[in-house]
C-alpha atoms as a PDB file:
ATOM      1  CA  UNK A   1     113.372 121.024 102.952  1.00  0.00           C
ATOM      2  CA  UNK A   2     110.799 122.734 104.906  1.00  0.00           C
ATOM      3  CA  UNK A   3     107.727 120.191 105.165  1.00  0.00           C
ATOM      4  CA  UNK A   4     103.883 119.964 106.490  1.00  0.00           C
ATOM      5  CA  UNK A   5     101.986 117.604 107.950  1.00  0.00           C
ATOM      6  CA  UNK A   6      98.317 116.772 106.728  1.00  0.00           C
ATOM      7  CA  UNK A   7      96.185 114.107 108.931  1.00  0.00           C
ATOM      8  CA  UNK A   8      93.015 112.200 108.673  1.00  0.00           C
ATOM      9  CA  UNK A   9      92.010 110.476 111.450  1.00  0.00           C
ATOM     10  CA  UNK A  10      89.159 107.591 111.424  1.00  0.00           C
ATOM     11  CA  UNK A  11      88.240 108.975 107.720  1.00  0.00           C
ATOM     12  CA  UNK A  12      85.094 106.388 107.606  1.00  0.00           C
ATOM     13  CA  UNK A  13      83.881 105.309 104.709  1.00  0.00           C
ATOM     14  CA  UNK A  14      82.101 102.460 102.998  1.00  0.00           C
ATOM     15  CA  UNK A  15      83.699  99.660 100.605  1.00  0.00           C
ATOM     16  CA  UNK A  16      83.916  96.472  98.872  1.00  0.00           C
ATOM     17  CA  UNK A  17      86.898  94.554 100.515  1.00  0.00           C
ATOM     18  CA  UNK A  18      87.321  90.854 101.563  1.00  0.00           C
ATOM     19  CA  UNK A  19      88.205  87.521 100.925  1.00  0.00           C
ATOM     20  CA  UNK A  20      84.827  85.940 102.856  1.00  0.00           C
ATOM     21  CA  UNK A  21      81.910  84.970 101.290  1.00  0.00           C
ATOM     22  CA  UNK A  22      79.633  87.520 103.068  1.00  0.00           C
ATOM     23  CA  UNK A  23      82.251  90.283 102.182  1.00  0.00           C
ATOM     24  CA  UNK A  24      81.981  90.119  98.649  1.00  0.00           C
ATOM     25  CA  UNK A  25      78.199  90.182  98.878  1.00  0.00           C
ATOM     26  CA  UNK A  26      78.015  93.677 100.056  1.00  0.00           C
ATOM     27  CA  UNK A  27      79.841  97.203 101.880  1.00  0.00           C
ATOM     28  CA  UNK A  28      81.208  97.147 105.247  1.00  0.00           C
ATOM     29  CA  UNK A  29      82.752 100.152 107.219  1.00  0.00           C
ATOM     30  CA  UNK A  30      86.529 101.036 106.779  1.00  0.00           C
ATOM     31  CA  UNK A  31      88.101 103.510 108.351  1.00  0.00           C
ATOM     32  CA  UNK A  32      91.643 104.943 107.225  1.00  0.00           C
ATOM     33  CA  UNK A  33      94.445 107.406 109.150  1.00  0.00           C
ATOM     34  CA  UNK A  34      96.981 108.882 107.353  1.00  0.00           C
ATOM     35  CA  UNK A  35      99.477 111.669 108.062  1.00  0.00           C
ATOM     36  CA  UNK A  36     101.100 112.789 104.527  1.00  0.00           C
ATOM     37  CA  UNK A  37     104.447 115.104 104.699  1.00  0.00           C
ATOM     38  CA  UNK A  38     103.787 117.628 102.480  1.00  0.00           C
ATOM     39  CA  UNK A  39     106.938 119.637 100.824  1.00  0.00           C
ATOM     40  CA  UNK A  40     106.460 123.447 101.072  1.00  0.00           C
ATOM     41  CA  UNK A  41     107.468 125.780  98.611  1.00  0.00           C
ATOM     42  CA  UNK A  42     105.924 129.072  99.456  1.00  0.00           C
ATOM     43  CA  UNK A  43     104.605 130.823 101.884  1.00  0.00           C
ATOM     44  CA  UNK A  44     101.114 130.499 103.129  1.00  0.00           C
ATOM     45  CA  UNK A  45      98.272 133.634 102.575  1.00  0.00           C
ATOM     46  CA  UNK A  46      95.791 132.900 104.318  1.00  0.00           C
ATOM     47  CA  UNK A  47      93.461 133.960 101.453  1.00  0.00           C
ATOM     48  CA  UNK A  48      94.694 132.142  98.681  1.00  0.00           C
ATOM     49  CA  UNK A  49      93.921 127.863  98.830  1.00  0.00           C
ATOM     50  CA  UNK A  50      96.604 127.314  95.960  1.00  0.00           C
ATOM     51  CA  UNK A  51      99.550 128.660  98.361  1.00  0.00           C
ATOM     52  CA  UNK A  52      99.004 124.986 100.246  1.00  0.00           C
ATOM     53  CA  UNK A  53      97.751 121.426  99.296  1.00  0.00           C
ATOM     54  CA  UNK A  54      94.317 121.162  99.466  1.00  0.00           C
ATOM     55  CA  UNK A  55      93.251 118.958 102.317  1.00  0.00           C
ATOM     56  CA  UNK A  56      89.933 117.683 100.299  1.00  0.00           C
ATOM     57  CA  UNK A  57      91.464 116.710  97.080  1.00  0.00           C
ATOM     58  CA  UNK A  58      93.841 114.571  99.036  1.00  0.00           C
ATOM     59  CA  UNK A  59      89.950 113.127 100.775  1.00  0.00           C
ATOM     60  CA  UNK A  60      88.667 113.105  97.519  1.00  0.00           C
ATOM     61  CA  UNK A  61      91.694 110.466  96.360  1.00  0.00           C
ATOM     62  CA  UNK A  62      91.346 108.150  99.276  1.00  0.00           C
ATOM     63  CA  UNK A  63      87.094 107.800  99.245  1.00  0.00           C
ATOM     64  CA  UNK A  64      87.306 107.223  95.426  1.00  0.00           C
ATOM     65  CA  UNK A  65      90.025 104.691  95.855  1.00  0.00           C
ATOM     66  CA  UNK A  66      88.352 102.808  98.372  1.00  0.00           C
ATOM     67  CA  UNK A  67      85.232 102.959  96.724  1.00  0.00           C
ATOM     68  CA  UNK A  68      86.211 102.569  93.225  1.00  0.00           C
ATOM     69  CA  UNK A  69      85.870  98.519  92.698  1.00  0.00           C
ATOM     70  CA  UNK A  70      86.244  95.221  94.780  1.00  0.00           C
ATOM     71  CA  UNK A  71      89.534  94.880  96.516  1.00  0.00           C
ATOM     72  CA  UNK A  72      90.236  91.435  98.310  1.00  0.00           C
ATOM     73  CA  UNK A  73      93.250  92.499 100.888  1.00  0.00           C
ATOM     74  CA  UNK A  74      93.499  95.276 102.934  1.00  0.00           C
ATOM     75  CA  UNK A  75      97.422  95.142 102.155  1.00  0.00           C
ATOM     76  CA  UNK A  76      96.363  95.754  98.470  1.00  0.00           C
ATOM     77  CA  UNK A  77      94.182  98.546  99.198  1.00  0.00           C
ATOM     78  CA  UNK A  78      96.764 100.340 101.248  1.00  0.00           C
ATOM     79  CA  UNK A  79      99.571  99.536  98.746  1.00  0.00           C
ATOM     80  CA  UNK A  80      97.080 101.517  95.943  1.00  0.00           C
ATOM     81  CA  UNK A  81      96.532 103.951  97.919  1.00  0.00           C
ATOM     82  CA  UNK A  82     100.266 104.901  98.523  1.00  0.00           C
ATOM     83  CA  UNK A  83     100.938 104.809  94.193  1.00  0.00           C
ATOM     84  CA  UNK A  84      97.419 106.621  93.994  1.00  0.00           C
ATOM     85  CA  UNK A  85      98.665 109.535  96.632  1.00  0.00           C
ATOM     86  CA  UNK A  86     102.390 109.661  94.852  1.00  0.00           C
ATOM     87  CA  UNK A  87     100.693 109.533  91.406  1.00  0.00           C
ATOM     88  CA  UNK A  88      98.665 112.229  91.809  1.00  0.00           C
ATOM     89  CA  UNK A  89     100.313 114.439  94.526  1.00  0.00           C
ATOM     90  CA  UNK A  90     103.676 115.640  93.687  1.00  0.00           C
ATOM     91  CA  UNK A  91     104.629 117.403  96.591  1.00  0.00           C
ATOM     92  CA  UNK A  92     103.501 114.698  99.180  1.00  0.00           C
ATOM     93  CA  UNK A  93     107.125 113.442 100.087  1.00  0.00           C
ATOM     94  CA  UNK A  94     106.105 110.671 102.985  1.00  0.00           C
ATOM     95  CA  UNK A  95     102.664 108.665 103.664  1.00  0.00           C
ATOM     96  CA  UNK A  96     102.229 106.882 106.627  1.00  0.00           C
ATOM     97  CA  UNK A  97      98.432 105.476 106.572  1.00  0.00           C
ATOM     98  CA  UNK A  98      96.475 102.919 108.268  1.00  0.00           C
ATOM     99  CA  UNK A  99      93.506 100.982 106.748  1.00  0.00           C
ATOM    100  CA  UNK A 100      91.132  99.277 109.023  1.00  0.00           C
ATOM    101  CA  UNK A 101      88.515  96.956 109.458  1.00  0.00           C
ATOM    102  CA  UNK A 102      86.225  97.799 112.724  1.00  0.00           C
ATOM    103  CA  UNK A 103      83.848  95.005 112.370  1.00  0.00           C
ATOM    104  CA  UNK A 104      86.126  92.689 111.526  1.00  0.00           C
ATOM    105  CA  UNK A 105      86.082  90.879 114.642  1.00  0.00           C
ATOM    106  CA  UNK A 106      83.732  91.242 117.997  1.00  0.00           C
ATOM    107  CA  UNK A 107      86.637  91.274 120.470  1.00  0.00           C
ATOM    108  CA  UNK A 108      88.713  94.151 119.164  1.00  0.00           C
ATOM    109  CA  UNK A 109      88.439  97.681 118.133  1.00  0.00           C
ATOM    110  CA  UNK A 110      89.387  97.333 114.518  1.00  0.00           C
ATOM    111  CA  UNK A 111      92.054  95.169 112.520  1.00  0.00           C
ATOM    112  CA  UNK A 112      94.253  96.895 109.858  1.00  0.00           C
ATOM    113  CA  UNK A 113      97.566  97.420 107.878  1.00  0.00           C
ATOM    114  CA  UNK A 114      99.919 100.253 108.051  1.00  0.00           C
ATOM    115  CA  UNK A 115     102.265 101.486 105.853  1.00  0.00           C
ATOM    116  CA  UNK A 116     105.107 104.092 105.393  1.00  0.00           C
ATOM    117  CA  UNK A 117     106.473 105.112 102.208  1.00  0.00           C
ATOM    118  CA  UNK A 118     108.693 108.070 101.423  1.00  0.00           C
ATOM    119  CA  UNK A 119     110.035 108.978  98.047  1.00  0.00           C
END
């Protein structure tokens, strides 16, 4: 199986996640890297966006998930957006995507979860 490769990288976005008191007053910044191994099953023309997968519908998933409701764990985010990706992407065969906090804590860049899922 012939495969392609689709990456995000520091996708940054806006959302409602946390456990903490001042987190589930208001936004604060995620940002989210994925690489998704995409099957192919023809060949590209250049001219015609239906002969791949469509890099912003798979942006399109990933904001609205984020930004669709209060999530308290950044594991449970990442775990909806794996089902959300499978769900709605049938030719996405592996996910490997990272969901982080960068003002989480003063002393680091960013904390975060990854995870990597194949089907």
């Amino acid at each position: 199986m012939l495969t392609r490769r689709i990456i995000f990288e520091q996708l940054a976005l806006d959302a409602r996640i946390g456990i903490l008191e001042h987190e589930l007053r208001a936004t604060q910044p995620l940002h989210i890297d994925a690489e998704f191994d995409v099957e192919v099953s023809r060949e590209v023309q250049d001219n015609d966006i239906h002969t791949v997968l469509d890099y912003r519908e798979l942006r399109g998933a990933i904001v609205d998930e984020c930004t669709r409701k209060h999530v308290h764990l950044l594991e449970t985010l990442a775990e909806r957006l794996v089902a959300r990706i499978f769900n709605d992407f049938a030719e996405v065969r592996q996910i490997r995507i990272r969901v982080s906090k960068p003002l989480a804590f003063s002393d680091c860049a960013a904390v975060g979860i990854e995870l990597q899922r194949s089907r």
